[in-house]
Protein backbone atom coordinates (compact mmCIF):
# COMPACT_ATOMS: atom_id res chain seq x y z
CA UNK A 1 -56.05 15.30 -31.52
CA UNK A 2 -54.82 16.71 -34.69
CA UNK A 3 -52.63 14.71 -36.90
CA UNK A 4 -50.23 15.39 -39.21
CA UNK A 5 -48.51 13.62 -42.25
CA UNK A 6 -44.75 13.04 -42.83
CA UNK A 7 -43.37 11.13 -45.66
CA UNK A 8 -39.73 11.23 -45.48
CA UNK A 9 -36.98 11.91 -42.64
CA UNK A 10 -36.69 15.27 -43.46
CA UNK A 11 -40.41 16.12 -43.31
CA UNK A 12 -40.80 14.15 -40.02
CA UNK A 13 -37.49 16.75 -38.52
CA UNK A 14 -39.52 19.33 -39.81
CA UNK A 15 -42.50 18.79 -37.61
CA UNK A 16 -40.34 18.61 -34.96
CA UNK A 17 -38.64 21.72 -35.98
CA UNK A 18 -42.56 23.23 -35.74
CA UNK A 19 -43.06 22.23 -32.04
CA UNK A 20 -39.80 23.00 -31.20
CA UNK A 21 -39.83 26.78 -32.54
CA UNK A 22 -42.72 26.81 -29.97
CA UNK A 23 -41.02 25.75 -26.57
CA UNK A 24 -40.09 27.97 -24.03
CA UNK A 25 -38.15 25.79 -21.46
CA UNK A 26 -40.10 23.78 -18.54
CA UNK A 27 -42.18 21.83 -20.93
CA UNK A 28 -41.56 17.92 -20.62
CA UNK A 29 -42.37 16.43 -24.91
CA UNK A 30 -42.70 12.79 -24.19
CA UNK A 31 -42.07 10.82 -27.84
CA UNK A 32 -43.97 7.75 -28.26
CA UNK A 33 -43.93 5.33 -31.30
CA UNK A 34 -42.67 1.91 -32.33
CA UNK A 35 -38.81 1.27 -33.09
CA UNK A 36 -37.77 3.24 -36.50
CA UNK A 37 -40.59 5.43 -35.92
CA UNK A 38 -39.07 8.25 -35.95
CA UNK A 39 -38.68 9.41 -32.28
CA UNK A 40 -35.21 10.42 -32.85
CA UNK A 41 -35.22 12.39 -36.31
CA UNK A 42 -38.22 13.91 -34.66
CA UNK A 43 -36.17 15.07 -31.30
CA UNK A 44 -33.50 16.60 -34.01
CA UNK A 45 -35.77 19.03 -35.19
CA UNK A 46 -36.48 19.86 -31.87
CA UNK A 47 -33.41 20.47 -31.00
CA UNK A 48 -32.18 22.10 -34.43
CA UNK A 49 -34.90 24.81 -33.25
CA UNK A 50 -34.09 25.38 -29.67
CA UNK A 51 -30.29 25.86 -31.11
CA UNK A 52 -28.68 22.64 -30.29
CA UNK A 53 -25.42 22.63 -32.66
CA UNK A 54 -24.38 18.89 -31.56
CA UNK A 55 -25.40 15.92 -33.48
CA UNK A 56 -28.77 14.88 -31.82
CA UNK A 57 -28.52 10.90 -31.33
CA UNK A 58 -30.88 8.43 -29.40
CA UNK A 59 -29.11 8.07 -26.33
CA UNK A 60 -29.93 4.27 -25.54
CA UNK A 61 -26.88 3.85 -23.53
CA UNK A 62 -26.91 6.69 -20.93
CA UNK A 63 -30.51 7.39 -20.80
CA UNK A 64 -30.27 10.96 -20.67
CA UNK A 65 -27.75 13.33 -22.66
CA UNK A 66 -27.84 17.51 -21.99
CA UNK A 67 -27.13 19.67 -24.64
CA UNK A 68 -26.67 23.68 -24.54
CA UNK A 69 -28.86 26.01 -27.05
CA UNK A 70 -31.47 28.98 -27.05
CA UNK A 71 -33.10 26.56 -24.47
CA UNK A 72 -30.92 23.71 -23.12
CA UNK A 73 -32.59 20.25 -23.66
CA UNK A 74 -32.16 17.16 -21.90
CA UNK A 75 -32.94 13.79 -24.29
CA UNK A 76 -34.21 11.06 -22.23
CA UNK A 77 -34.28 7.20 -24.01
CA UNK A 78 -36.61 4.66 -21.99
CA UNK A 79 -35.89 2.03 -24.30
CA UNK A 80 -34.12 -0.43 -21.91
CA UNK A 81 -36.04 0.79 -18.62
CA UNK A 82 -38.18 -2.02 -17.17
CA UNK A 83 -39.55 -0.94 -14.26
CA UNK A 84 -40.52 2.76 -12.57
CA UNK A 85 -38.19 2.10 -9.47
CA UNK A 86 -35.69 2.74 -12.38
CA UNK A 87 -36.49 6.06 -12.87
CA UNK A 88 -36.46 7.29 -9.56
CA UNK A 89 -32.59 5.89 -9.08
CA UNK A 90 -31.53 7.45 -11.53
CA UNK A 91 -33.83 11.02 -10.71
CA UNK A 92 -35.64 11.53 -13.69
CA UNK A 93 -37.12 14.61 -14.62
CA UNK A 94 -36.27 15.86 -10.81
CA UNK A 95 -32.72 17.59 -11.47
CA UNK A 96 -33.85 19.23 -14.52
CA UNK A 97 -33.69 22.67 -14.72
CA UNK A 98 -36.97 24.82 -15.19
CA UNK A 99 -35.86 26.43 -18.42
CA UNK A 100 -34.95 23.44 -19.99
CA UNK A 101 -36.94 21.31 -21.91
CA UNK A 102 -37.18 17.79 -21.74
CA UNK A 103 -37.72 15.35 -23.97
CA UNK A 104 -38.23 11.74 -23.39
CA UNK A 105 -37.97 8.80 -26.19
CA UNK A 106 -40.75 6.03 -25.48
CA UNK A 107 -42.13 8.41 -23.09
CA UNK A 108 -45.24 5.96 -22.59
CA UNK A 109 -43.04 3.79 -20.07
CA UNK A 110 -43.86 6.53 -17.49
CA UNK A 111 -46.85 8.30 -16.18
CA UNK A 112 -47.21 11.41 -17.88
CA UNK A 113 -46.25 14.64 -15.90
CA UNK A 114 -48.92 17.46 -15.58
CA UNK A 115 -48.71 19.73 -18.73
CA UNK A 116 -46.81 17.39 -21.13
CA UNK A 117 -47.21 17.59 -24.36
CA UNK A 118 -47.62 13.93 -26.25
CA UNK A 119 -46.12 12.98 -29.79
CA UNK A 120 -47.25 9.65 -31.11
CA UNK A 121 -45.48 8.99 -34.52
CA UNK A 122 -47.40 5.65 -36.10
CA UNK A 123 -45.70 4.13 -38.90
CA UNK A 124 -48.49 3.92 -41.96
CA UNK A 125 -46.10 2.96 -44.49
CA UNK A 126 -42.26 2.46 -45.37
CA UNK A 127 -41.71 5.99 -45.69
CA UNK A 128 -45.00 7.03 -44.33
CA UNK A 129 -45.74 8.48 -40.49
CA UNK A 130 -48.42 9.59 -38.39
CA UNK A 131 -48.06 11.92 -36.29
CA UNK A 132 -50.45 13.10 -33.29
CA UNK A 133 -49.52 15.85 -30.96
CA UNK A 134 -51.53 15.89 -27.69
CA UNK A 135 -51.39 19.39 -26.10
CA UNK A 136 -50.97 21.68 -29.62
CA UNK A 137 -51.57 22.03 -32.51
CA UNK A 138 -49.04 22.70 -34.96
CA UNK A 139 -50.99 23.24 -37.62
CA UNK A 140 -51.84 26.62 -36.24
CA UNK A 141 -48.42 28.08 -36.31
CA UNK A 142 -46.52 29.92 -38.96
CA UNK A 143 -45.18 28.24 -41.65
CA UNK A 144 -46.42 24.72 -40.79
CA UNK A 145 -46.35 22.62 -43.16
CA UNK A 146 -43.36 20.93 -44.22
C-alpha cells in the first residue's frame, strides 16, 4: 500500500479532500488510527469535497450523523461500540442509501465490507502522520499533493 505524508491538520484534510474528490456514492471509507490521529480532520476533507457545507465533527455520541452534498455522506464513530451485536441493533451500513458514501471512524471494530476502501493514519510524530490508503492510490490523481 502506498503511503503518504501529512504534517499539519490542514495537510492531513487535504488528503482527505484527494480521496474524497474521487467518490462516487456506494463506497464504504473505513478510518482507522489511534485517538488524535486524525480520523476526523481527515473525514472533513472528505466531506468538504463531496460538498458537505456543515461543520464535520466526530460524532461519538450518536454514532452516525447524515449530511446532504454533491454525494450525501453518512459519518459513522465506533469509538464506544464493544461488541458486533451492537451494530446490527442499531442497522449499520444496512439503511444507507446506494449513492451515499459512508464513512466509518475506527472502522477496524468491524469486518470490512466487500470493496472498502481502508485509511490507516499512524501518528509518527507530534505533528507528523502516516497515512496508508488500501484500495487507491491517491498519488495518482490530479493535483495530489498537498
Amino acid at each position: 500500500m502506498p503511503a503518504y505524508w501529512s504534517d499539519s491538520a490542514a495537510a492531513t484534510r487535504a488528503w482527505g479532500e484527494r480521496l474524497g474528490r474521487r467518490l462516487q456514492g456506494g463506497e464504504v471509507v473505513l478510518l482507522e488510527g489511534t485517538l488524535g490521529a486524525g480520523k476526523t480532520v481527515f473525514a472533513q476533507g472528505v466531506g468538504a469535497a463531496l460538498g458537505v457545507r456543515a461543520p464535520i465533527v466526530s460524532p461519538t455520541f450518536t454514532l452516525a450523523v447524515r449530511y446532504a452534498g454533491r454525494v450525501p455522506l453518512v459519518h459513522y464513530d465506533l469509538y464506544r461500540v464493544q461488541h458486533p451485536d451492537e451494530l446490527r441493533e442499531m442497522g449499520f451500513l444496512e439503511a444507507d442509501d446506494p449513492a451515499t458514501v459512508a464513512l466509518v471512524e475506527w472502522g477496524d471494530r468491524v469486518p470490512a465490507p466487500a470493496g472498502a476502501l481502508r485509511v490507516l493514519l499512524q501518528v509518527e510524530a507530534a505533528d507528523r502522520r502516516r497515512i496508508t490508503v488500501e484500495g487507491l492510490d491517491l498519488e495518482a490523481l490530479p493535483g495530489s499533493r498537498p
